[in-house]
Structure formats: C-alpha cells, structure tokens
PDB file of N, CA and C in Angstrom:
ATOM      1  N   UNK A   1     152.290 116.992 107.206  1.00  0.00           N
ATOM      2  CA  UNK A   1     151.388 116.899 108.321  1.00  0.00           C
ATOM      3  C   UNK A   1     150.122 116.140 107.921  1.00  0.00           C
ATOM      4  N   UNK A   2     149.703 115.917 106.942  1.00  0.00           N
ATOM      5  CA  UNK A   2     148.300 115.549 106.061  1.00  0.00           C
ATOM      6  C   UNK A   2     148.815 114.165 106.468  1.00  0.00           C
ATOM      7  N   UNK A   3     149.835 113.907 105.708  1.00  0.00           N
ATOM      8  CA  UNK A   3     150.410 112.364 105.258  1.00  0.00           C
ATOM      9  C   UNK A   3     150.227 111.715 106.557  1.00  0.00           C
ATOM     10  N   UNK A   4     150.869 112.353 107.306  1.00  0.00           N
ATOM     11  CA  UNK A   4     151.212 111.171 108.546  1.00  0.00           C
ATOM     12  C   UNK A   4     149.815 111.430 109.416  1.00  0.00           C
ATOM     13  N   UNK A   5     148.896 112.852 109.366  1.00  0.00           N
ATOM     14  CA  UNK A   5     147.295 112.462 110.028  1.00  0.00           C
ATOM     15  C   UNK A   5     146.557 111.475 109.688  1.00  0.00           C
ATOM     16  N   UNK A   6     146.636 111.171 107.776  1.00  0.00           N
ATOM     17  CA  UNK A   6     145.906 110.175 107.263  1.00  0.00           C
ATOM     18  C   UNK A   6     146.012 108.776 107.539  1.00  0.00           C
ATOM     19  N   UNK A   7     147.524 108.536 107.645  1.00  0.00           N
ATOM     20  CA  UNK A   7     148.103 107.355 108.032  1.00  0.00           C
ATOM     21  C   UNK A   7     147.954 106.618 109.313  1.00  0.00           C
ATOM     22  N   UNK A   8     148.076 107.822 109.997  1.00  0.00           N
ATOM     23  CA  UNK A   8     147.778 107.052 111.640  1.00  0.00           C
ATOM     24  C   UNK A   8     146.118 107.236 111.898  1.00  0.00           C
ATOM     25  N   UNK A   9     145.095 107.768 111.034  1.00  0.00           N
ATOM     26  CA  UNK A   9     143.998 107.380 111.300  1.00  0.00           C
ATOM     27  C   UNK A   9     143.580 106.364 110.338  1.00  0.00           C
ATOM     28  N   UNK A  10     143.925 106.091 109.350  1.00  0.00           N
ATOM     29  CA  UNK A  10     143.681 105.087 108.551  1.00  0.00           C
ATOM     30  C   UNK A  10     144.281 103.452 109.845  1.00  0.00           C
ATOM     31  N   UNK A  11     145.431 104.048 109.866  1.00  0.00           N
ATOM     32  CA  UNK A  11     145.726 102.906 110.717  1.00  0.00           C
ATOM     33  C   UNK A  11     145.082 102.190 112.434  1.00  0.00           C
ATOM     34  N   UNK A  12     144.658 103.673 112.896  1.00  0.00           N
ATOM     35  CA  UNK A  12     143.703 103.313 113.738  1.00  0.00           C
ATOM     36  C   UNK A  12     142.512 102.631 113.106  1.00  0.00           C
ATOM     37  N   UNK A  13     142.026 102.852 112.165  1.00  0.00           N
ATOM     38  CA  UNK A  13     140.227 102.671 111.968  1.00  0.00           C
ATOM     39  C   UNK A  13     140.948 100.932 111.713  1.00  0.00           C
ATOM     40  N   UNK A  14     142.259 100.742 110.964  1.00  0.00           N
ATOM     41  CA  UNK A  14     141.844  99.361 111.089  1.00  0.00           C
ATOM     42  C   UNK A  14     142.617  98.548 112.029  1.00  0.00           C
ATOM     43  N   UNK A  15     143.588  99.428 113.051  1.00  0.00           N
ATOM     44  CA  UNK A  15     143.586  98.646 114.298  1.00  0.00           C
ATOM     45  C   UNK A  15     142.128  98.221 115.217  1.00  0.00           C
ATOM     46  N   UNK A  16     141.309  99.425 115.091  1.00  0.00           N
ATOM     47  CA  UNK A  16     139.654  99.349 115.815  1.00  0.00           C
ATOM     48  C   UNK A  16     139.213  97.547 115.403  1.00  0.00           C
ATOM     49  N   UNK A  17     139.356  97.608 113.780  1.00  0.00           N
ATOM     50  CA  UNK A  17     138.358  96.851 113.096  1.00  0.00           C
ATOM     51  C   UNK A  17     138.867  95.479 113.490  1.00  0.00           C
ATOM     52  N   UNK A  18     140.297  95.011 113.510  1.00  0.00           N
ATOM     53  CA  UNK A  18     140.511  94.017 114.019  1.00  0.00           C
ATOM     54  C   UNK A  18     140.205  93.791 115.793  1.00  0.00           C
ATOM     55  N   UNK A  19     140.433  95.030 116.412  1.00  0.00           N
ATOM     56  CA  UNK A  19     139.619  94.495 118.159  1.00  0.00           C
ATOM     57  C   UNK A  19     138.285  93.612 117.816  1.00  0.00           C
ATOM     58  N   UNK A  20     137.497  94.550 116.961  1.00  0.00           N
ATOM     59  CA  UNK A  20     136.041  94.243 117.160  1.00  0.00           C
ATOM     60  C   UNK A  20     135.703  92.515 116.345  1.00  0.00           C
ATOM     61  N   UNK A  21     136.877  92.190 115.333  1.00  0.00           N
ATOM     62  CA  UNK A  21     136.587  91.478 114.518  1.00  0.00           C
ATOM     63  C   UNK A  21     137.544  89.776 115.099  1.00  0.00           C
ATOM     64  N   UNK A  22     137.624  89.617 115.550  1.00  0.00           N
ATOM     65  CA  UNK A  22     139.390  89.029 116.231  1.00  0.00           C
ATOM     66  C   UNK A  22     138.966  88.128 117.496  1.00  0.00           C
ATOM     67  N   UNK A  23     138.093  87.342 116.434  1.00  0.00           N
ATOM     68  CA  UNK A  23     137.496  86.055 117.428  1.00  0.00           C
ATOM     69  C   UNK A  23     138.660  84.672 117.677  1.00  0.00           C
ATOM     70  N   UNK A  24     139.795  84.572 117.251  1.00  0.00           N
ATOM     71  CA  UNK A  24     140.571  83.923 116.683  1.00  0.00           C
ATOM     72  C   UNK A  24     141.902  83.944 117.687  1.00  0.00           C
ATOM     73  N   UNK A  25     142.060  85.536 118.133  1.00  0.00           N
ATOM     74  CA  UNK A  25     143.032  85.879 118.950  1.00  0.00           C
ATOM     75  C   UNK A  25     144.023  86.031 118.280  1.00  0.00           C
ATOM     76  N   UNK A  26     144.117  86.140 116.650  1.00  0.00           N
ATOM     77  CA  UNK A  26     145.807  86.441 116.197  1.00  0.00           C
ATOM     78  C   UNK A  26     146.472  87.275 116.105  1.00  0.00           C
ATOM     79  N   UNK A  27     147.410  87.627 116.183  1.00  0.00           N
ATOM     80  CA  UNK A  27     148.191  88.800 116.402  1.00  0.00           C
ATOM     81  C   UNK A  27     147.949  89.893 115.331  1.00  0.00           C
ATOM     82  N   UNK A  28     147.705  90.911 114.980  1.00  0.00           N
ATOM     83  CA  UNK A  28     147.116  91.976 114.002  1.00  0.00           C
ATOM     84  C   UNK A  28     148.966  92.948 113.731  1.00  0.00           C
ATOM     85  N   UNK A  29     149.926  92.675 113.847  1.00  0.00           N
ATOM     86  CA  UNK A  29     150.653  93.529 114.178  1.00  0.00           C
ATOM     87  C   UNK A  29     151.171  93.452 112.589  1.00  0.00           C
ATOM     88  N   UNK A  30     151.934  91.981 111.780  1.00  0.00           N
ATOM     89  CA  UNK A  30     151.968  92.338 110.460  1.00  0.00           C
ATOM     90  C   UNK A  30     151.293  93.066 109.820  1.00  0.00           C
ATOM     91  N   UNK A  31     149.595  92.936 109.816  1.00  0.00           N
ATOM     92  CA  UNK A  31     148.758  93.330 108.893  1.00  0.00           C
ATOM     93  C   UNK A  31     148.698  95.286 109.046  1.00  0.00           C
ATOM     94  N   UNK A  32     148.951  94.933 110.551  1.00  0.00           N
ATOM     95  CA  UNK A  32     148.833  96.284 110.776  1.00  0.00           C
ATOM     96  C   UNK A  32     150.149  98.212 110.575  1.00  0.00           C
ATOM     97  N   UNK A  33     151.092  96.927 110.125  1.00  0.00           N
ATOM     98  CA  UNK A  33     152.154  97.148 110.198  1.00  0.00           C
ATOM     99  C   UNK A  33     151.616  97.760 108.065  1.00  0.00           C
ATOM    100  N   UNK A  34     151.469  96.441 107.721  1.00  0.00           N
ATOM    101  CA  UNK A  34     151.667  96.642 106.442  1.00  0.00           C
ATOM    102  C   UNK A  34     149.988  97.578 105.961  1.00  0.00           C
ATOM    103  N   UNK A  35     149.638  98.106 106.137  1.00  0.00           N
ATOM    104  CA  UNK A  35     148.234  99.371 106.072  1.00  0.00           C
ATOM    105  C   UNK A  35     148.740 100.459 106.446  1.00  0.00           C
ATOM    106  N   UNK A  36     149.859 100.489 107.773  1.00  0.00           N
ATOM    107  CA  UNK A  36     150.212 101.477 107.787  1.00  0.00           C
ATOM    108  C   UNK A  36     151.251 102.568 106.307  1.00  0.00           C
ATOM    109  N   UNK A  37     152.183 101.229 106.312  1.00  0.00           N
ATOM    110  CA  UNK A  37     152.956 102.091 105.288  1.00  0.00           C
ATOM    111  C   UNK A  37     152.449 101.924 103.752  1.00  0.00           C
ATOM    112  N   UNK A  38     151.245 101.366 103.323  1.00  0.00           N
ATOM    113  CA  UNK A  38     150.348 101.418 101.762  1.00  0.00           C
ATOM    114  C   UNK A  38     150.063 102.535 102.250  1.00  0.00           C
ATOM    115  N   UNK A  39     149.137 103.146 103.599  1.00  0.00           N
ATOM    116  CA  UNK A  39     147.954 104.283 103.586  1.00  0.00           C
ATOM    117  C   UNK A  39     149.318 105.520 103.301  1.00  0.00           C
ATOM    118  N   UNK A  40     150.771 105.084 103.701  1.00  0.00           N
ATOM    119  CA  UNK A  40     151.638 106.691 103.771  1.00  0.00           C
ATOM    120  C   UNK A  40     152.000 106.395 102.385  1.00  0.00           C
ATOM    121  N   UNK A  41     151.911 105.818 101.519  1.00  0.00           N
ATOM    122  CA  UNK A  41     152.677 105.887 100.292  1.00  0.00           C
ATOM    123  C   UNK A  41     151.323 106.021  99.252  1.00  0.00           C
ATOM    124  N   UNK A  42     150.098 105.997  99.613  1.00  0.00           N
ATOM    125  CA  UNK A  42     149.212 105.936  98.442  1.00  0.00           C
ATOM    126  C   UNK A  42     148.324 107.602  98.698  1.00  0.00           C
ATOM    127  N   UNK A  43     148.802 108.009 100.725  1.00  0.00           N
ATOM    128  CA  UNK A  43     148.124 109.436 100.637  1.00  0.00           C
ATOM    129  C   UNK A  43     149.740 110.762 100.082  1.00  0.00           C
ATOM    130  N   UNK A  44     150.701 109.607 100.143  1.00  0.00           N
ATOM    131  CA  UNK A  44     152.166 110.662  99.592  1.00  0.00           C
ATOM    132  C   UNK A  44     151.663 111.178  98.124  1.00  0.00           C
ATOM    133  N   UNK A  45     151.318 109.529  97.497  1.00  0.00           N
ATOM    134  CA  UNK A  45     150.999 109.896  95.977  1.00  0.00           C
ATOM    135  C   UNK A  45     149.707 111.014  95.414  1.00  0.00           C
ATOM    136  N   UNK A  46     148.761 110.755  96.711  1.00  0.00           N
ATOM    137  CA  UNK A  46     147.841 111.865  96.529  1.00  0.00           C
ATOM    138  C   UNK A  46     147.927 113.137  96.799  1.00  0.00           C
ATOM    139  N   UNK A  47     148.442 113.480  97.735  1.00  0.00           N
ATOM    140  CA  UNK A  47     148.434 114.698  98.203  1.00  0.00           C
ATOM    141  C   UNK A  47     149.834 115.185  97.146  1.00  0.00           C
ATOM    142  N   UNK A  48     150.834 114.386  96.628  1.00  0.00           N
ATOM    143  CA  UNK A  48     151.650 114.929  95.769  1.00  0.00           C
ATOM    144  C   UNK A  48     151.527 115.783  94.535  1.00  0.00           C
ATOM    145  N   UNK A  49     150.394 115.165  93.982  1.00  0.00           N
ATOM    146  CA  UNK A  49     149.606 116.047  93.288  1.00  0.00           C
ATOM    147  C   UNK A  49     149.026 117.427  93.472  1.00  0.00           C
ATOM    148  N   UNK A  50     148.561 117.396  94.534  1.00  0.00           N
ATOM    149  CA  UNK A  50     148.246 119.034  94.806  1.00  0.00           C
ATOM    150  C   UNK A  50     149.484 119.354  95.467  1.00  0.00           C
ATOM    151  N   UNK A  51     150.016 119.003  95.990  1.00  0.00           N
ATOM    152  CA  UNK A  51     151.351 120.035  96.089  1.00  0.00           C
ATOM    153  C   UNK A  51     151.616 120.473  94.315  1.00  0.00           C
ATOM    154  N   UNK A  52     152.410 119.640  93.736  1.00  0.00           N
ATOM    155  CA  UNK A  52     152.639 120.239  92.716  1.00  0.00           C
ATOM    156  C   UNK A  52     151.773 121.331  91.896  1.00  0.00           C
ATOM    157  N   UNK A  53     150.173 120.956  91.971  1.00  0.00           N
ATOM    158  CA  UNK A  53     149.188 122.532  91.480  1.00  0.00           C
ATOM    159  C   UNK A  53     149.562 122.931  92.309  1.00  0.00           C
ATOM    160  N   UNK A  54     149.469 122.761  93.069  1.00  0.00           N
ATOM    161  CA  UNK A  54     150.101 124.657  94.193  1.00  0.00           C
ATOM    162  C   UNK A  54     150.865 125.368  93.640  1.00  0.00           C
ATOM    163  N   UNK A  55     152.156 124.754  93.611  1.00  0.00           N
ATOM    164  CA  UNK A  55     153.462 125.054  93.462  1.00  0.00           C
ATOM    165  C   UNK A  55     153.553 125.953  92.244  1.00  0.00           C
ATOM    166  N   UNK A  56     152.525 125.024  90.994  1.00  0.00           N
ATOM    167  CA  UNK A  56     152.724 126.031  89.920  1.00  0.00           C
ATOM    168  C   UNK A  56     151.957 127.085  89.415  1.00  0.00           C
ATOM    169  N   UNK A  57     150.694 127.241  90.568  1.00  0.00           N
ATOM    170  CA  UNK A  57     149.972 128.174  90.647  1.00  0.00           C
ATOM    171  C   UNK A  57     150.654 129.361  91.202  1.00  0.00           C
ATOM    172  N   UNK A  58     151.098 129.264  92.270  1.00  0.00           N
ATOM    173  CA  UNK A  58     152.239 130.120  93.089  1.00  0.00           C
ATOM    174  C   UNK A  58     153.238 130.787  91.738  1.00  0.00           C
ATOM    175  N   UNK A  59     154.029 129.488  91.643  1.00  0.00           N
ATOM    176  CA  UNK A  59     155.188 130.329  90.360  1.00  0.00           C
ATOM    177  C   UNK A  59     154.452 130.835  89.428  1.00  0.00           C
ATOM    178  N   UNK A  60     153.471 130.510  88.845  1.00  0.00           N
ATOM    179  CA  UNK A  60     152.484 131.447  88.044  1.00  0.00           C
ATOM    180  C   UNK A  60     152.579 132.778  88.141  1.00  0.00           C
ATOM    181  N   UNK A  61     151.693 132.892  89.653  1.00  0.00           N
ATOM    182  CA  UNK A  61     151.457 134.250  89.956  1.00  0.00           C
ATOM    183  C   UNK A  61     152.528 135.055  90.759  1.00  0.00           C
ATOM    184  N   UNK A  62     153.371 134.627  90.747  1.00  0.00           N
ATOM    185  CA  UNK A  62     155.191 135.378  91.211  1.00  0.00           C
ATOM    186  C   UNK A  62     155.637 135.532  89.674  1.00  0.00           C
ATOM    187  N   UNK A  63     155.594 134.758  88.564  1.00  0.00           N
ATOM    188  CA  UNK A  63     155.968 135.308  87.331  1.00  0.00           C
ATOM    189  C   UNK A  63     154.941 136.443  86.620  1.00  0.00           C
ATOM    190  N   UNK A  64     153.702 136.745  87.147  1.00  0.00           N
ATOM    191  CA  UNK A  64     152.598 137.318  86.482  1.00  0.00           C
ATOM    192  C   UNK A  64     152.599 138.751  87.368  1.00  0.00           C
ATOM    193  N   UNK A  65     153.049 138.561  88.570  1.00  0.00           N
ATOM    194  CA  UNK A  65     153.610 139.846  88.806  1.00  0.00           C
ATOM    195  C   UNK A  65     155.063 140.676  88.774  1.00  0.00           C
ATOM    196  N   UNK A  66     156.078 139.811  88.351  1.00  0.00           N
ATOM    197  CA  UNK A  66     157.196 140.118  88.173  1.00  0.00           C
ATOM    198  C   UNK A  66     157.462 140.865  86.765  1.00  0.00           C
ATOM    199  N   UNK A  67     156.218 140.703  85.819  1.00  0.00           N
ATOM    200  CA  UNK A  67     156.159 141.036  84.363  1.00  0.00           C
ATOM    201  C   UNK A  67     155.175 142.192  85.082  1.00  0.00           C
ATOM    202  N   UNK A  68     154.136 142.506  85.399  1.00  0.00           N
ATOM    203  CA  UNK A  68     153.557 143.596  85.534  1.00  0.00           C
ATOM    204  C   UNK A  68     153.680 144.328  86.921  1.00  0.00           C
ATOM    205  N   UNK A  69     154.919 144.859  87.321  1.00  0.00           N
ATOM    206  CA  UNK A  69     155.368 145.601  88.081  1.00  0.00           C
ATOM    207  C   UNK A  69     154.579 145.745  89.231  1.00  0.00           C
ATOM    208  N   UNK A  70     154.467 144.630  89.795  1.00  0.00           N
ATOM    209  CA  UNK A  70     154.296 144.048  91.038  1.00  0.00           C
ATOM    210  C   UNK A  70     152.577 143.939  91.240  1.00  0.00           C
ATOM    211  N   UNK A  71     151.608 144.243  90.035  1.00  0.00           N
ATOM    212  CA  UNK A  71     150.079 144.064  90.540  1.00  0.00           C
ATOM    213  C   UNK A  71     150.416 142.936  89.892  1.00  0.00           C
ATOM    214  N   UNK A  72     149.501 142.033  90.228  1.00  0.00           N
ATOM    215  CA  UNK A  72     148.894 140.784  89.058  1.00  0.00           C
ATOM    216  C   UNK A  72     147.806 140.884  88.295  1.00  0.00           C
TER     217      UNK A  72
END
C-alpha cells in the first residue's frame, strides 16, 4: 500500500511539474511513464528494508517468548 501511494504521488508531483513547465507542447507520457516505474522500484527497495527489520524483530520476539513460557 506504501509502494503504490508513493508512486502515484511521486508521479503526480511530476505530471503537475510538466503542466506548469510545457511551453513546447510535448507529449510528457514517456517521461512520465518512465518516473513512474523508477519511483515503484527505488520506494520497493526502500521500504524493503524495513519490512525485513520488522520481520526479524517479530521472529525475535515469537522466539523470546517461546523460550520463556509465553512472557517476553
């Protein structure tokens, strides 16, 4: 849900930037095309990272109570 919020507002702010900038009249749809899928593959790589601390914070504390009979 992160990934694809970041992406389609990243991709708005620079659909905006070409309205405002786009004295020229050229079509924005490659450029816009290609921001979209860098912003989903560079916020995948970020947010991938904290998934994984999560993940092993979690199994942490499911192994830290499985050894001390269910407190942590």
């Amino acid at each position: 849900m992160g990934v694809v919020f970041i992406t389609a507002i990243n991709t708005l702010i620079f659909w905006g930037l070409t309205k405002v900038g786009n004295t020229s009249g050229a079509d924005p749809l490659i450029p816009l095309i290609s921001v979209g899928i860098l912003s989903f593959l560079v916020s995948c790589i970020t947010l991938g990272l904290f998934d994984d601390a999560i993940r092993a914070t979690l199994m942490c504390f499911a192994v830290d109570m499985d050894l001390n009979n269910g407190s942590p």
